[in-house]
Every structure is written in structure tokens, then in C-alpha cells.
Protein backbone atom coordinates (compact mmCIF):
# COMPACT_ATOMS: atom_id res chain seq x y z
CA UNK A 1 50.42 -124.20 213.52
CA UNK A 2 53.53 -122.68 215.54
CA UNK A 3 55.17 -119.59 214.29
CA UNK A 4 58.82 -119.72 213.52
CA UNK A 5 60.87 -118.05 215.56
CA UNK A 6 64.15 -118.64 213.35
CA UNK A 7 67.17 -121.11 213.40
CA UNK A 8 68.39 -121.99 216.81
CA UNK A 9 71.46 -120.21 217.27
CA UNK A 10 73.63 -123.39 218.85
CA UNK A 11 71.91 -126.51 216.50
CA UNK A 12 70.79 -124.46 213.48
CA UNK A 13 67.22 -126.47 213.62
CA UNK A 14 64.11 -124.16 212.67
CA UNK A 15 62.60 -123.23 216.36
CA UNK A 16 58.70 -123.10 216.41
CA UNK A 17 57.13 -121.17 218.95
CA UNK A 18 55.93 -123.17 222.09
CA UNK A 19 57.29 -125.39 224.70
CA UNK A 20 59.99 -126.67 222.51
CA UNK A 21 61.92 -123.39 223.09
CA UNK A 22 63.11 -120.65 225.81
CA UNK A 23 65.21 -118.26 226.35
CA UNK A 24 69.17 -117.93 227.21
CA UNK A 25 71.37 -115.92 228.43
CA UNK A 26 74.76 -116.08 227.15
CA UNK A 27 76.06 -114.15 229.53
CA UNK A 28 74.28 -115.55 232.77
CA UNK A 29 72.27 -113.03 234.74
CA UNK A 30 74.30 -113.80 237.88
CA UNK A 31 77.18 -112.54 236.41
CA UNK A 32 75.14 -109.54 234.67
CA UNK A 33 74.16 -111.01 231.56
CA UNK A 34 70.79 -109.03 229.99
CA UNK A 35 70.75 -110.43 226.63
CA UNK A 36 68.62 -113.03 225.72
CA UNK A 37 68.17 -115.66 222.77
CA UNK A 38 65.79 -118.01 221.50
CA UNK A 39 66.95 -121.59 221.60
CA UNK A 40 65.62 -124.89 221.72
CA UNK A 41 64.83 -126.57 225.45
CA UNK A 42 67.14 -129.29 225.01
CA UNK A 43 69.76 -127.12 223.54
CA UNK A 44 69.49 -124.83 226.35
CA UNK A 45 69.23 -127.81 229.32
CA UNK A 46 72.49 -129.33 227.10
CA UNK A 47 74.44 -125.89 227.68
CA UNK A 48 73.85 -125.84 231.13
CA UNK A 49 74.41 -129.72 232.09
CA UNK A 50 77.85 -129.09 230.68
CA UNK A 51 78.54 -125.73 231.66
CA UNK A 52 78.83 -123.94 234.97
CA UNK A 53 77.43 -120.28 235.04
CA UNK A 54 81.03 -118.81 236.01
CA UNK A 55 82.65 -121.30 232.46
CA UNK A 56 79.65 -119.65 230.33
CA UNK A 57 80.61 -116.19 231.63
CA UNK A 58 84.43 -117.01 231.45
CA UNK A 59 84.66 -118.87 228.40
CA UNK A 60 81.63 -119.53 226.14
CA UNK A 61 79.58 -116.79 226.37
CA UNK A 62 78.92 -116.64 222.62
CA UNK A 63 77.26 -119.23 220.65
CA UNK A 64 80.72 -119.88 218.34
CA UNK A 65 82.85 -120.23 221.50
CA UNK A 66 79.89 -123.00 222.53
CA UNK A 67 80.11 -124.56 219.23
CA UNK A 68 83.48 -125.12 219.02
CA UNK A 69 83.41 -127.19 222.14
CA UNK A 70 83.89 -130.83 221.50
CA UNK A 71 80.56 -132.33 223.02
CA UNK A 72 78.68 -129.43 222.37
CA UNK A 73 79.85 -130.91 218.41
CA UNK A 74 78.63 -134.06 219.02
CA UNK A 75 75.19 -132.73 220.36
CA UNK A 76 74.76 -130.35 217.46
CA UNK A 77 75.41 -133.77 215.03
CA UNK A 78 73.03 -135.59 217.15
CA UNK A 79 70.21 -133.24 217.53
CA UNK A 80 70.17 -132.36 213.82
CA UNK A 81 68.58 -135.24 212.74
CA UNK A 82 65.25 -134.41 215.38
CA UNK A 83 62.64 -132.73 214.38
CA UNK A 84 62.08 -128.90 215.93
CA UNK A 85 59.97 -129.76 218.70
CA UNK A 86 62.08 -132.64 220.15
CA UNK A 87 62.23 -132.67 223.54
CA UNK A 88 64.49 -134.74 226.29
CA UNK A 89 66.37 -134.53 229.50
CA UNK A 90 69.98 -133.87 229.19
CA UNK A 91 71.65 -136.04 232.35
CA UNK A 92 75.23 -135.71 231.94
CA UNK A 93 76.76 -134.64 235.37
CA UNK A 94 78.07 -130.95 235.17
CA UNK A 95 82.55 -130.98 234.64
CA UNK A 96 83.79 -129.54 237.80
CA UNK A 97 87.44 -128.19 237.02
């Protein structure tokens, strides 16, 4: 059985230790981000499919600025319903501004 490593700090699922999670930065390391988080894989991959490293460092580099973005919304809706250890490929094309 996997330990629980708490709620996910962007969908609020329980994370269970293992493949299903890993950590992020909110602050991205190439823009001198050192603290990390536990979140689900396909909450992280989501984050960074939408989100170039200079917007997370700009504009969402905490979990409630994140949230309050509109498809990062509709994930969080979507994803709730999955169990912990779902797992998929986020394709959306990154937003270039």
C-alpha cells in the first residue's frame, strides 16, 4: 500500500506515494526557484503544457494564482472525479503571448 503524501496542492486529490506524483517548483529553477511541492504527474505536466517557465515565475508562481486561472478550473473539475493514481498525457500546445 502507498503512503500518503497529503492533498495535492493544485487538485486537492489525496497523493499516494509512487509514480503518480513528483515534485514542482513554483518558482522554476531557471529563474531561481528552490522550493519544491508534491503534486500529482498530470497536475504537474498540466501546469507546464499551459504555462511557460518565465508566466509561472511572472504570474502564477503560487498554487492560488494557478487556480484561479480559467483552464487550470476546468482541469481541477475534471481531474477530481479520478482516482489518485491517474495518470495521462496533457497535449495542449503551450499559449505563446
Amino acid at each position: 500500500m502507498s503512503e500518503s503524501l497529503g492533498p495535492c496542492p493544485l487538485c486537492g486529490r489525496e497523493m499516494l506515494e509512487g509514480r503518480s506524483v513528483n515534485l514542482h517548483h513554483v518558482v522554476p529553477k531557471s529563474h531561481g526557484g528552490r522550493d519544491v511541492y508534491w503534486t500529482h504527474v498530470v497536475c504537474h505536466s498540466k501546469i507546464h503544457s499551459l504555462f511557460t517557465n518565465r508566466e509561472l515565475f511572472q504570474e502564477y508562481n503560487t498554487f492560488e494564482k494557478l487556480r484561479e486561472h480559467p483552464d487550470i478550473q476546468s482541469f481541477v473539475r475534471w481531474i477530481r472525479r479520478k482516482p489518485p493514481e491517474f495518470r495521462t498525457r496533457n497535449v495542449k500546445a503551450r499559449r505563446r503571448r
